[in-house]
C-alpha atoms as a PDB file:
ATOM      1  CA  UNK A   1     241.481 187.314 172.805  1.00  0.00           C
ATOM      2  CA  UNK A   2     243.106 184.310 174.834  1.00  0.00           C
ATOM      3  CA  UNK A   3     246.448 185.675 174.737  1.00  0.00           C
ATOM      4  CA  UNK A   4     245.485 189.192 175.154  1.00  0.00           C
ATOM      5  CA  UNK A   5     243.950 188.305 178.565  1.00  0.00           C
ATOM      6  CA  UNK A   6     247.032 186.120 179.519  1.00  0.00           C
ATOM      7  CA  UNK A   7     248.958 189.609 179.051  1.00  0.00           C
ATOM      8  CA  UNK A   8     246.835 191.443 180.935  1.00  0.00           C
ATOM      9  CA  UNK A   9     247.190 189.125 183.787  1.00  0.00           C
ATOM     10  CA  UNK A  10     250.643 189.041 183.532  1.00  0.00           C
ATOM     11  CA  UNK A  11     250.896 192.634 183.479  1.00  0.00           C
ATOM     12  CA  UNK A  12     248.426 193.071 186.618  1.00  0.00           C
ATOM     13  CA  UNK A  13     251.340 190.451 188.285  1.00  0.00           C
ATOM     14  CA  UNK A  14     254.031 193.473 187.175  1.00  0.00           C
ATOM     15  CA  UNK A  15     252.271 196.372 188.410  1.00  0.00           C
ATOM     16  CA  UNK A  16     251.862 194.532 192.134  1.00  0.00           C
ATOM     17  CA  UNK A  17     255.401 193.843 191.950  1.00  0.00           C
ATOM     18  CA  UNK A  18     256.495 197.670 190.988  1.00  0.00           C
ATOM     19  CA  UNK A  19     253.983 199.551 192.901  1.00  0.00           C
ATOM     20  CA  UNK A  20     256.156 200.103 195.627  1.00  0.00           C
ATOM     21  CA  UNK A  21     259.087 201.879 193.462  1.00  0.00           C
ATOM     22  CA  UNK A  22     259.880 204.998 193.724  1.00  0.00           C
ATOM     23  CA  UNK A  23     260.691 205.281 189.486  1.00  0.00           C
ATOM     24  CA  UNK A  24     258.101 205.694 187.167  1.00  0.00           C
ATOM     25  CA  UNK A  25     256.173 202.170 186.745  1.00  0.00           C
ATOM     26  CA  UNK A  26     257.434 200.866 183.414  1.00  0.00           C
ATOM     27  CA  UNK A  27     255.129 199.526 180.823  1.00  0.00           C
ATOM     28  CA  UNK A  28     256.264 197.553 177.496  1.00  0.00           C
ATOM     29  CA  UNK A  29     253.825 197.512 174.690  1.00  0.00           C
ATOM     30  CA  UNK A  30     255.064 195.677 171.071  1.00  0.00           C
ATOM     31  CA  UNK A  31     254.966 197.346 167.736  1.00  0.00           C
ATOM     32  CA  UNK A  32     253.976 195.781 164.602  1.00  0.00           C
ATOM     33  CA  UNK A  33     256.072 194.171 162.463  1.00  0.00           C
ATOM     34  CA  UNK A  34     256.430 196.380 159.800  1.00  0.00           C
ATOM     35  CA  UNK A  35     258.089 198.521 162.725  1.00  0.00           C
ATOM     36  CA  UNK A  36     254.829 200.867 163.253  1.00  0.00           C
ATOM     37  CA  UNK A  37     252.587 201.674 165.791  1.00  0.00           C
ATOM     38  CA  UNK A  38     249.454 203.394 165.514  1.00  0.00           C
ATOM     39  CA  UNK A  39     246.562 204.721 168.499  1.00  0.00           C
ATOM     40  CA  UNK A  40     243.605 206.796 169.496  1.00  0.00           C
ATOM     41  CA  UNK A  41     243.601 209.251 171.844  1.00  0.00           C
ATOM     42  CA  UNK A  42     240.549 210.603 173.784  1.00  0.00           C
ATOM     43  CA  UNK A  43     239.257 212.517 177.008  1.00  0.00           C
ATOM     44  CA  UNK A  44     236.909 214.242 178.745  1.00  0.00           C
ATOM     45  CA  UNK A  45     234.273 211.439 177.455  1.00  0.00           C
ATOM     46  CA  UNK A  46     232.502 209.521 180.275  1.00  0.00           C
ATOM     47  CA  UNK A  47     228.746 210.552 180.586  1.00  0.00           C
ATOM     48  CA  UNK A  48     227.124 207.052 179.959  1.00  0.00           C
ATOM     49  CA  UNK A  49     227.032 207.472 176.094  1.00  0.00           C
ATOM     50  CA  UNK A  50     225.309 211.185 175.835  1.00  0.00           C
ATOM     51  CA  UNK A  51     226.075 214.042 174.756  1.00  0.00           C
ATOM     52  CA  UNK A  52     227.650 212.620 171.196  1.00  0.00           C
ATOM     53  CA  UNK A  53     229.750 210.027 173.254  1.00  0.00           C
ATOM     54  CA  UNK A  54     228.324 207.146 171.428  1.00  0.00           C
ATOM     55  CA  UNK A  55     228.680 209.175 168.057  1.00  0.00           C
ATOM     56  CA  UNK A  56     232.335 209.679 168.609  1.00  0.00           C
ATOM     57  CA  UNK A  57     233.073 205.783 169.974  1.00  0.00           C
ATOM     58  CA  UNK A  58     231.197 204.566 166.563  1.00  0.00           C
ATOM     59  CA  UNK A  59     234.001 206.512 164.483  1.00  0.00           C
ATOM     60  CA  UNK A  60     236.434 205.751 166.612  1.00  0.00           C
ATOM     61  CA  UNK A  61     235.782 201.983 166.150  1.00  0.00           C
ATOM     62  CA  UNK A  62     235.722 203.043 162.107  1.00  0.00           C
ATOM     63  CA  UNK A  63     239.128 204.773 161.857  1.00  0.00           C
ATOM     64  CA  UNK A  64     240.749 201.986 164.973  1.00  0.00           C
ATOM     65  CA  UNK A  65     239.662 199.550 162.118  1.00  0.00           C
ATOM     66  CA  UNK A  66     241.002 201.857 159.285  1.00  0.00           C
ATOM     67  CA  UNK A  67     244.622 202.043 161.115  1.00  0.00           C
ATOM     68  CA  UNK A  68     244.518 198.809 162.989  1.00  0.00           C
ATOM     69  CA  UNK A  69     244.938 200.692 166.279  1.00  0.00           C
ATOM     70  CA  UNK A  70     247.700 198.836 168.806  1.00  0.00           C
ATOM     71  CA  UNK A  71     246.065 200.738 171.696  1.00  0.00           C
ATOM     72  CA  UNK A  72     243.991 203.716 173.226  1.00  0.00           C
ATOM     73  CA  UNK A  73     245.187 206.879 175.255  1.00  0.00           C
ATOM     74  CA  UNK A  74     242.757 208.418 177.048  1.00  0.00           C
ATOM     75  CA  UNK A  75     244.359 211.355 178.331  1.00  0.00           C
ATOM     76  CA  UNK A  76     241.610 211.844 182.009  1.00  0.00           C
ATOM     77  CA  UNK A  77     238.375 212.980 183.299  1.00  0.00           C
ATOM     78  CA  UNK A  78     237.090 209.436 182.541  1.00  0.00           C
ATOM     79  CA  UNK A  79     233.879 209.430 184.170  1.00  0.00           C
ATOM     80  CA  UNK A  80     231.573 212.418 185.032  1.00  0.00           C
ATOM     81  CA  UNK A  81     230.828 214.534 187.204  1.00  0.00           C
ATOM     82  CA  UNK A  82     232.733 212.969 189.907  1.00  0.00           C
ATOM     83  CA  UNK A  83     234.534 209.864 189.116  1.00  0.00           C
ATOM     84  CA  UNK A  84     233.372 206.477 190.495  1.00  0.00           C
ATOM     85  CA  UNK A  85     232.161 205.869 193.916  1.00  0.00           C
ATOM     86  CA  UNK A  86     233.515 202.604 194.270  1.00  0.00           C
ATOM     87  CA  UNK A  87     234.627 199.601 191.883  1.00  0.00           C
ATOM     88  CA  UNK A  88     231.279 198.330 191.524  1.00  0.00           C
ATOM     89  CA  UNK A  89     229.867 201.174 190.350  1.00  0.00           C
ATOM     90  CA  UNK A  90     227.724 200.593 186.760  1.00  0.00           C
ATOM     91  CA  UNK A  91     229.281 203.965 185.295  1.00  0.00           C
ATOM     92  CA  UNK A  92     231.589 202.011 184.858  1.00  0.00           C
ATOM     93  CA  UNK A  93     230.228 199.527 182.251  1.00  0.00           C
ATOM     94  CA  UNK A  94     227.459 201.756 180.880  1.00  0.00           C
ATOM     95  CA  UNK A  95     230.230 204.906 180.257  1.00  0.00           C
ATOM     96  CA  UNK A  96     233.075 202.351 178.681  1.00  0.00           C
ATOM     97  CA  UNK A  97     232.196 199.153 178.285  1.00  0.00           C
ATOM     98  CA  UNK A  98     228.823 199.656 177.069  1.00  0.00           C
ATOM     99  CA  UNK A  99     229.973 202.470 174.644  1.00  0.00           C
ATOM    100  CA  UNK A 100     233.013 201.399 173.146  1.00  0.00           C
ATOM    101  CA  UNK A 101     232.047 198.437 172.090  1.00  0.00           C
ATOM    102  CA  UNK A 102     233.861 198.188 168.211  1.00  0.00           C
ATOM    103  CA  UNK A 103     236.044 195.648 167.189  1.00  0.00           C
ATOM    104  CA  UNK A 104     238.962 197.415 166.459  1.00  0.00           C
ATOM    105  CA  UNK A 105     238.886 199.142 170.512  1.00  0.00           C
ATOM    106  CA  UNK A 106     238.951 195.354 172.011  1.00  0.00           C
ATOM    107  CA  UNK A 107     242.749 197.022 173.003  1.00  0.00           C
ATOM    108  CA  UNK A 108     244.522 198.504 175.620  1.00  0.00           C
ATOM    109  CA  UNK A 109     242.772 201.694 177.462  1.00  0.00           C
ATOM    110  CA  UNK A 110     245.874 203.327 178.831  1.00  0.00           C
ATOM    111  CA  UNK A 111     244.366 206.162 180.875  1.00  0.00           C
ATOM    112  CA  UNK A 112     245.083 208.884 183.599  1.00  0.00           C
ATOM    113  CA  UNK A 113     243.038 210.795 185.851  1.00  0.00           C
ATOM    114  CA  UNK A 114     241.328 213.986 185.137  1.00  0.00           C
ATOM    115  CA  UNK A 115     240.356 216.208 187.827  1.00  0.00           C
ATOM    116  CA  UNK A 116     237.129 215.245 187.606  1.00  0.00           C
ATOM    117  CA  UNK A 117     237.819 211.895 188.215  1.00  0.00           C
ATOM    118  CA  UNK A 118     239.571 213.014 191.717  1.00  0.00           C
ATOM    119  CA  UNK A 119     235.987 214.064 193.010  1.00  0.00           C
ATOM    120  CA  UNK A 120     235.154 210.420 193.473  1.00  0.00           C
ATOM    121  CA  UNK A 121     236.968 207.363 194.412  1.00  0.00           C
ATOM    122  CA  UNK A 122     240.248 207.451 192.789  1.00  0.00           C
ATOM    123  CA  UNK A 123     241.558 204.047 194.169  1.00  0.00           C
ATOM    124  CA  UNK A 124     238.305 202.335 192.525  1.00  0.00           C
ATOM    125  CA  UNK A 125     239.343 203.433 189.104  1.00  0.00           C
ATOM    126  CA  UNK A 126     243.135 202.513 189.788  1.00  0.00           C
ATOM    127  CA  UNK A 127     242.095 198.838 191.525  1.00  0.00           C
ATOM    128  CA  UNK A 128     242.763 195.730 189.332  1.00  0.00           C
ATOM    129  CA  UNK A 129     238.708 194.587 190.306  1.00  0.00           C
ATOM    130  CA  UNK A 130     237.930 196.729 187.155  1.00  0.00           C
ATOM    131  CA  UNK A 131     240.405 195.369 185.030  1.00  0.00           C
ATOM    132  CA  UNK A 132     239.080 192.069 185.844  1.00  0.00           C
ATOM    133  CA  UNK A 133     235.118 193.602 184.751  1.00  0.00           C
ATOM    134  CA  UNK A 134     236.766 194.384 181.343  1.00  0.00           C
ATOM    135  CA  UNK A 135     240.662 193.981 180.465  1.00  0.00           C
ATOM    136  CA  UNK A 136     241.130 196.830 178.306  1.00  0.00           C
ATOM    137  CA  UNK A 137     241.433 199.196 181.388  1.00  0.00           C
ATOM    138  CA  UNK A 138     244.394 200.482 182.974  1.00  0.00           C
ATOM    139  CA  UNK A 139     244.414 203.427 184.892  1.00  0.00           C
ATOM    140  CA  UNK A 140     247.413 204.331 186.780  1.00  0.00           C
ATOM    141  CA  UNK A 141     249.004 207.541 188.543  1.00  0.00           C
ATOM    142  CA  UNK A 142     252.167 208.261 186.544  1.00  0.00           C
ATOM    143  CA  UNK A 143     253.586 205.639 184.420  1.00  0.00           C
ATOM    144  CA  UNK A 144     256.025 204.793 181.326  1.00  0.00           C
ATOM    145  CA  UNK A 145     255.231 203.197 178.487  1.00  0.00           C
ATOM    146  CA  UNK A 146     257.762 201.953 175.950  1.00  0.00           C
ATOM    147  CA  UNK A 147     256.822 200.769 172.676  1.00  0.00           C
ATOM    148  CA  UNK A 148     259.982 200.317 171.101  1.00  0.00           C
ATOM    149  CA  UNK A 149     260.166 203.492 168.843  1.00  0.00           C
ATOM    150  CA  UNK A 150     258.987 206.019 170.981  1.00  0.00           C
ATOM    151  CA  UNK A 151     258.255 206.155 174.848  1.00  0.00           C
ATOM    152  CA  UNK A 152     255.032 207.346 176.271  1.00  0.00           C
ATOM    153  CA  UNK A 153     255.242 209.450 179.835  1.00  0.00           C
ATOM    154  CA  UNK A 154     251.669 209.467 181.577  1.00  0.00           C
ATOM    155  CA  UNK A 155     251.667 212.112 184.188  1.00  0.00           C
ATOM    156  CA  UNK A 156     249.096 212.867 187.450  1.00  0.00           C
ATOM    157  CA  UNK A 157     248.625 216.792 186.476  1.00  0.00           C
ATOM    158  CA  UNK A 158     245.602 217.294 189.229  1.00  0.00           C
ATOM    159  CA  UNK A 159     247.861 217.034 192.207  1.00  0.00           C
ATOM    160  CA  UNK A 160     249.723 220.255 190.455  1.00  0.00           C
ATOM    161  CA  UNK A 161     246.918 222.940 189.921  1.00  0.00           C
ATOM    162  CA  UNK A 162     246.480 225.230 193.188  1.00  0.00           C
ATOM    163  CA  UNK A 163     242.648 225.558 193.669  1.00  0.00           C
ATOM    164  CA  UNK A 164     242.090 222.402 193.671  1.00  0.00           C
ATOM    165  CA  UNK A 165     244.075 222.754 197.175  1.00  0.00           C
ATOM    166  CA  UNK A 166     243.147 225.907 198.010  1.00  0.00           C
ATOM    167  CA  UNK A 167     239.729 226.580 196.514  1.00  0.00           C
ATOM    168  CA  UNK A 168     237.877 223.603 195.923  1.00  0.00           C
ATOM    169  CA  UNK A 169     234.377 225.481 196.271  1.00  0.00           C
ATOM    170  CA  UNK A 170     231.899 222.814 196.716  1.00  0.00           C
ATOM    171  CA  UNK A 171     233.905 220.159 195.207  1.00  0.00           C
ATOM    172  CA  UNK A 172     235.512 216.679 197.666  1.00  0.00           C
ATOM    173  CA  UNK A 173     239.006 215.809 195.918  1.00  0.00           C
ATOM    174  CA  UNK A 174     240.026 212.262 197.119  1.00  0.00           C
ATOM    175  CA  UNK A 175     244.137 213.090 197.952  1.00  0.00           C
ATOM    176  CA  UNK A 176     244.581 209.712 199.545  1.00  0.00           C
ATOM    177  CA  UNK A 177     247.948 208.536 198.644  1.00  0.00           C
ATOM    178  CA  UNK A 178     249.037 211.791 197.117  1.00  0.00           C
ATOM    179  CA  UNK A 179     248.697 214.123 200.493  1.00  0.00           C
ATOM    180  CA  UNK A 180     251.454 215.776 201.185  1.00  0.00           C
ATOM    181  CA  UNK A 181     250.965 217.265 198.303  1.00  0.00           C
ATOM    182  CA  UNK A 182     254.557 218.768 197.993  1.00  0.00           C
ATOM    183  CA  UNK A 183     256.524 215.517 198.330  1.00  0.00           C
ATOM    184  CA  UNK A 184     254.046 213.855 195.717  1.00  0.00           C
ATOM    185  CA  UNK A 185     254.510 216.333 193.139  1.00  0.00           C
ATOM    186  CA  UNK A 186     258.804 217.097 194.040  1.00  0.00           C
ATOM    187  CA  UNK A 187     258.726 213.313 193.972  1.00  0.00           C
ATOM    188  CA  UNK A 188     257.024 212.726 190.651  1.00  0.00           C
ATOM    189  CA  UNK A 189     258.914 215.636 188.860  1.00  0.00           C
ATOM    190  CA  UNK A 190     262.232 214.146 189.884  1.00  0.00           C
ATOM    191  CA  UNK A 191     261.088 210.595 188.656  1.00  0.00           C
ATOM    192  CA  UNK A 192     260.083 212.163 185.539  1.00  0.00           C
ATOM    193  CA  UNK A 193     263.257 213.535 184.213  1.00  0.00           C
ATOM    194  CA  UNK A 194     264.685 210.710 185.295  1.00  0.00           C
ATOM    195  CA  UNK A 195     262.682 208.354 183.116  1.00  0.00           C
ATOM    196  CA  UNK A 196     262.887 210.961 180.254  1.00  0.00           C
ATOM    197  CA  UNK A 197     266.762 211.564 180.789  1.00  0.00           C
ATOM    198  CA  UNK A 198     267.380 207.698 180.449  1.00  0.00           C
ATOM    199  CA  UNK A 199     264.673 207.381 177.647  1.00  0.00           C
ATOM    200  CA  UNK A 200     266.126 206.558 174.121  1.00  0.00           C
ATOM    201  CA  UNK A 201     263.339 206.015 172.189  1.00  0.00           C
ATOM    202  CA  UNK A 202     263.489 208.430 168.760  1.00  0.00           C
ATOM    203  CA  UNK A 203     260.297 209.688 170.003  1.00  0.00           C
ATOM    204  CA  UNK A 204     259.342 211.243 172.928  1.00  0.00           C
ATOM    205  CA  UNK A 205     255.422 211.352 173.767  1.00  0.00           C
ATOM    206  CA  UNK A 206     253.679 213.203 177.525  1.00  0.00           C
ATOM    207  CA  UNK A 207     250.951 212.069 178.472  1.00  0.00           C
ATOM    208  CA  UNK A 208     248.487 214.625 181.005  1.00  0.00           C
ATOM    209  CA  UNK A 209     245.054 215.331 181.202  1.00  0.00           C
ATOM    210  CA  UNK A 210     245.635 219.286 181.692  1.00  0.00           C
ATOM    211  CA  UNK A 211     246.480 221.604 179.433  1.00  0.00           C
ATOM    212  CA  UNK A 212     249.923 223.215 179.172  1.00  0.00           C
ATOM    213  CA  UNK A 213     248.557 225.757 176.524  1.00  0.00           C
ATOM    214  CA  UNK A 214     245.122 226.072 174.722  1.00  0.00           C
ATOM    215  CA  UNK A 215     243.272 228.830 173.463  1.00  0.00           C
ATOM    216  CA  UNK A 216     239.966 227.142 174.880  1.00  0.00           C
ATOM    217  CA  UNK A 217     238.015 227.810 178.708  1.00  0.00           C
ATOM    218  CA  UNK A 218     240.968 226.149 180.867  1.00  0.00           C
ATOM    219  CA  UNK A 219     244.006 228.820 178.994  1.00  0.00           C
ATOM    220  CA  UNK A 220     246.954 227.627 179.828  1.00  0.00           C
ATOM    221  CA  UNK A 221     247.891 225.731 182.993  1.00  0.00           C
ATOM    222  CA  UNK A 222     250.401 228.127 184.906  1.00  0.00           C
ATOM    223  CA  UNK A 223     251.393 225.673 187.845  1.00  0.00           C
ATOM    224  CA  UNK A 224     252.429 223.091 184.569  1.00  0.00           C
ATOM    225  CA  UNK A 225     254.688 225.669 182.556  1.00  0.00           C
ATOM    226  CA  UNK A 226     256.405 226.570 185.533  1.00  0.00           C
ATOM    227  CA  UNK A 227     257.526 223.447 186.681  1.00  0.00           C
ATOM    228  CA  UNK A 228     256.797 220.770 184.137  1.00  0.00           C
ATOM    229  CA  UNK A 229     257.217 222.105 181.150  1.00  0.00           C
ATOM    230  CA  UNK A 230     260.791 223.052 181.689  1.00  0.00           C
ATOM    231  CA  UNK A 231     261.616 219.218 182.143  1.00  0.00           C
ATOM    232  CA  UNK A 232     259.933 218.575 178.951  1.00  0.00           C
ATOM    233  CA  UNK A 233     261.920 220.987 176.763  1.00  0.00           C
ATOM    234  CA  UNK A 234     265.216 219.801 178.725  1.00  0.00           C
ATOM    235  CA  UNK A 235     265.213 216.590 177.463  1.00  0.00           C
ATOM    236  CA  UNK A 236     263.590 216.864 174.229  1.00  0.00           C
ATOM    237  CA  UNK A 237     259.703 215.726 174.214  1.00  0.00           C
ATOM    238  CA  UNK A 238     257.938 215.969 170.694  1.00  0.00           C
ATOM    239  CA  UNK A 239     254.343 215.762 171.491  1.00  0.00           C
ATOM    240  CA  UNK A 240     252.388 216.693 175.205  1.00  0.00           C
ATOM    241  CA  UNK A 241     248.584 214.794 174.737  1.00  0.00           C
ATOM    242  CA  UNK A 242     246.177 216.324 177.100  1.00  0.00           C
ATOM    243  CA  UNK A 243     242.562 216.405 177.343  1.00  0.00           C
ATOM    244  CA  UNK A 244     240.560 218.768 180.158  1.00  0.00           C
ATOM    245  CA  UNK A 245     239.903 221.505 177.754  1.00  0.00           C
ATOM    246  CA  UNK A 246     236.533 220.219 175.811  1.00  0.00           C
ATOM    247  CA  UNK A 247     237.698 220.518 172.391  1.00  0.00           C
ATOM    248  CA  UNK A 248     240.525 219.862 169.830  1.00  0.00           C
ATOM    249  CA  UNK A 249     243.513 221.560 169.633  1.00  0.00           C
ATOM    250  CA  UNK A 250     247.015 221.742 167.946  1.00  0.00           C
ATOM    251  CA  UNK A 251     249.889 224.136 169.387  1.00  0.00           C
ATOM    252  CA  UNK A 252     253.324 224.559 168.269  1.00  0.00           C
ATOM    253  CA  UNK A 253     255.782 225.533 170.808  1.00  0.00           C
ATOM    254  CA  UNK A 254     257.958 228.684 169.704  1.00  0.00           C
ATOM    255  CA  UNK A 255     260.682 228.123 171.395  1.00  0.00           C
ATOM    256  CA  UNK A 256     261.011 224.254 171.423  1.00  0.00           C
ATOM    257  CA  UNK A 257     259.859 221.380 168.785  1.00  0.00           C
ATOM    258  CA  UNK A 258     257.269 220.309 171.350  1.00  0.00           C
ATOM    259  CA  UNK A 259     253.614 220.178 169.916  1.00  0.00           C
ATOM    260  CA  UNK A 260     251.266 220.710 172.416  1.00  0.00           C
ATOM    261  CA  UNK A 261     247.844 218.467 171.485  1.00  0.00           C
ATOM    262  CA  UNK A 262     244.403 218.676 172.882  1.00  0.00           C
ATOM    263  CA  UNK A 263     242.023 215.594 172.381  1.00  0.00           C
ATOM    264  CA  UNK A 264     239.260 216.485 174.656  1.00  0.00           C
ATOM    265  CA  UNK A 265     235.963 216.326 172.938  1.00  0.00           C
ATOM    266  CA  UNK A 266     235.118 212.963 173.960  1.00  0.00           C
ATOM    267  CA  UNK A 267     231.479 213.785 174.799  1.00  0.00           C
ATOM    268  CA  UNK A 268     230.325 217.109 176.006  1.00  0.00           C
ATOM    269  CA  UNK A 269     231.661 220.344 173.753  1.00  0.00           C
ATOM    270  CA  UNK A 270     230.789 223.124 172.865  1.00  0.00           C
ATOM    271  CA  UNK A 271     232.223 225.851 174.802  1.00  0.00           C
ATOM    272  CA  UNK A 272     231.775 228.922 172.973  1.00  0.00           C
ATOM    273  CA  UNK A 273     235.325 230.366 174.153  1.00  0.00           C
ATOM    274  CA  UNK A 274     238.368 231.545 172.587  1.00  0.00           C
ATOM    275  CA  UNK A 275     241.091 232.993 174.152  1.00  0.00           C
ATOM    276  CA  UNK A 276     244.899 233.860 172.469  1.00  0.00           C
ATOM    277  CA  UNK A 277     248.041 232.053 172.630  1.00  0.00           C
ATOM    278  CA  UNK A 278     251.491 233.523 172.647  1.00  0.00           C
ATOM    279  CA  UNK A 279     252.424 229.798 171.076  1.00  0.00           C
ATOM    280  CA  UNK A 280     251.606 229.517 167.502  1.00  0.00           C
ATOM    281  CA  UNK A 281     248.553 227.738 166.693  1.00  0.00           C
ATOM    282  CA  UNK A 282     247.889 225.651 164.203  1.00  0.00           C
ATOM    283  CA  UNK A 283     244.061 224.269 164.698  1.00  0.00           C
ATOM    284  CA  UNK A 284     241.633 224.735 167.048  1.00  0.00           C
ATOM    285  CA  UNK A 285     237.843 222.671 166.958  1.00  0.00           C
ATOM    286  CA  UNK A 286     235.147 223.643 169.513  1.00  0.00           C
ATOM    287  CA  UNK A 287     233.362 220.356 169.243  1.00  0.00           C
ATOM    288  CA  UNK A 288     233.634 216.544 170.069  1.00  0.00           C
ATOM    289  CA  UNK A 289     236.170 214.603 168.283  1.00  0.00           C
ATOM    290  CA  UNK A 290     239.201 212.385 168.822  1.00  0.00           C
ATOM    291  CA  UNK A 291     243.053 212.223 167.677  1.00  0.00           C
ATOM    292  CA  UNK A 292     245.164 209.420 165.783  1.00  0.00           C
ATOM    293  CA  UNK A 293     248.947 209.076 166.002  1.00  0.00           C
ATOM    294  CA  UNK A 294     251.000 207.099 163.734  1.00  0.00           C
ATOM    295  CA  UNK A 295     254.356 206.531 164.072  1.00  0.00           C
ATOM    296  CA  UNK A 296     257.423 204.368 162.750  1.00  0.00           C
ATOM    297  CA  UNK A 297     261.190 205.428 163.002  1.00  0.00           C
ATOM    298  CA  UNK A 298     261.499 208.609 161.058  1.00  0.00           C
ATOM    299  CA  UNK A 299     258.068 209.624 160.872  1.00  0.00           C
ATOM    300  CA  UNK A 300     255.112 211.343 163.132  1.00  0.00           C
ATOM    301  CA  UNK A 301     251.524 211.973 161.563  1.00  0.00           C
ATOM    302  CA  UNK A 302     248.755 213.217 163.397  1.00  0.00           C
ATOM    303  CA  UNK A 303     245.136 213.574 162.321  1.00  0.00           C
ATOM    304  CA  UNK A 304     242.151 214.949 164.369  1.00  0.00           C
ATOM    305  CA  UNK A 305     238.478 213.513 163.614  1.00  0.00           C
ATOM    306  CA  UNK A 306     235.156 215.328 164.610  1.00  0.00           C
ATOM    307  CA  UNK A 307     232.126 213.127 165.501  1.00  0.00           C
ATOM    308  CA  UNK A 308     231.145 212.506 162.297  1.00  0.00           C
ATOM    309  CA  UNK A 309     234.642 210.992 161.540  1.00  0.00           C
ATOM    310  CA  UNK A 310     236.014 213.938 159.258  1.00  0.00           C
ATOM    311  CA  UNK A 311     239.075 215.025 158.893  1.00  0.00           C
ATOM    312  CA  UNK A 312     239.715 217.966 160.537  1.00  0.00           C
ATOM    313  CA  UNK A 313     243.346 218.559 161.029  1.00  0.00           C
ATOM    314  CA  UNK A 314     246.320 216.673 159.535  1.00  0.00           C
ATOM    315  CA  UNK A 315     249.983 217.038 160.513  1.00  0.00           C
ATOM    316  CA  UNK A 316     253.273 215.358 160.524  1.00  0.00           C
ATOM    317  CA  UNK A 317     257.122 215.725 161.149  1.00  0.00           C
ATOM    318  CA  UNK A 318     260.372 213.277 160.086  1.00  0.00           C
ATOM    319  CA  UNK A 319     263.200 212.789 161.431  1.00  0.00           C
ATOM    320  CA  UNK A 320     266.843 211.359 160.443  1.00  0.00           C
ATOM    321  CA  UNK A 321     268.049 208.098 161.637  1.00  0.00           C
ATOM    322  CA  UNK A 322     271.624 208.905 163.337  1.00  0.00           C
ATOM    323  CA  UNK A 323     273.869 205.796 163.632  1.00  0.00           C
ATOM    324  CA  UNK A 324     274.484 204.504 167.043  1.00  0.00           C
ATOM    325  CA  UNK A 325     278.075 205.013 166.835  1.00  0.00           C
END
């Protein structure tokens, strides 16, 4: 645990130091030695350990164990209904802390924001003060994330979807740093396929908390496939993670190799919707649950979970190593 702390202070040292770029903050996380890397992903999960959140931590901490997890996505919406109001508030502890509390999730949390998380204080869940309350968390904007064999693009969706803008009904959204929202989101586009145009890791993995497609409540987000998706296909992305829609999901693109991936049954499920893709799909769970990824150099496998740590969903893809020359 010693050293893991000294590398989270020495990482909170390189985020002050990048913060004021204009790329894409660049993370480095270390693989095993076999040349492997293995994770969780999760969202939509923060409601102080109800509504099955415990339920799905517990297996979590089982198959972490199981895989010997190097780290945790969680892919937004991290605390409900509306985010934190400050960095002292106790959602904090009794929504993460207090819940995942197995051996094998004493990692790295590498989270974005969900839109929920924009109706409270967005700057408390991004300060360092709650990295210092408990050292697995790190919640940034937009970020990169290289782990040798495959980089990992976390992207902002909120600032992209209209009503939140237009029509936020009763709902506060906390824009500060991200108003105007035009230059945020031309900005961070422009940074992304920059980061994924340099990127040559074998594998490619986005990062958002909204959908691109599902077949769940949400549908498809339309302001995404018109101007982030296209960046994705361009250069070549294997796997989009995203949570907002309460369930588990797995997409295949028809017209690229992208596989579009829903882990968002982190607590509250359920929804009782279904609505049809023009991609093909390949699984769909209305319920709480959680995704693994395991990767090495020719070889992608993921498996989906429900709260009960089942099996729901298994898939994987290879691919050839190509000389350098």
């Amino acid at each position: 645990m010693a050293s893991f702390s000294c590398k989270i202070t020495a990482l909170a040292l390189v985020l002050s130091l990048v913060s004021s770029s204009a790329e894409l903050q660049k993370l480095e996380h270390s693989i095993k030695n076999d040349g492997s890397l293995s994770l969780l992903a999760l969202g939509d999960w923060g409601r102080k350990g109800e509504f099955n959140q415990t339920q799905v931590a517990t297996q979590m901490g089982r198959i972490g164990e199981e895989l010997d997890i190097d780290f945790v996505v969680s892919t937004g919406d991290n605390f409900y209904d509306s985010g934190l109001t400050g960095v002292d508030d106790r959602a904090f502890e009794e929504s993460f802390t207090n819940v995942y509390t197995a051996k094998s999730l004493q990692k790295q949390w590498y989270s974005v924001l969900g839109n929920h998380d924009y109706r409270g204080d967005v700057l408390a869940q991004l300060s360092p003060v709650l990295r210092e309350l408990d050292n697995r968390w790190l919640c940034l904007r937009s970020f990169m994330l290289n782990a040798e064999i495959v980089d990992f693009f976390f992207v902002d969706t909120t600032p992209f979807v209209d009503h939140y803008w237009d029509n936020p009904e009763s709902h506060r959204y906390d824009w500060r740093e991200v108003a105007p929202r035009r230059t945020y989101v031309s900005n961070l586009l422009k940074d992304l396929d920059s980061a994924l145009k340099e990127s040559r890791a074998t594998w490619k993995v986005v990062v958002g908390h909204h959908t691109i497609r599902s077949v769940s409540i949400h549908r498809d987000t339309k302001e995404l496939l018109s101007s982030l998706l296209p960046i994705l296909e361009a250069h070549g992305v294997d796997l989009y993670v995203n949570g907002h829609d309460h369930c588990l999901e797995h997409i295949s693109s028809n017209d690229s190799p992208i596989q579009y991936l829903t882990s968002g049954g982190g607590s509250k499920s359920w929804r009782g919707v279904f609505n049809s893709n023009s991609d093909k799909l390949q699984f769909f769970y209305d319920g709480q649950g959680f995704m693994s990824l395991q990767l090495t150099k020719t070889m992608a496998q993921v498996v989906f979970y429900d709260a009960f740590g089942s099996v729901l969903h298994k898939w994987s893809v290879t691919k050839e190593l190509h000389s350098s020359m």
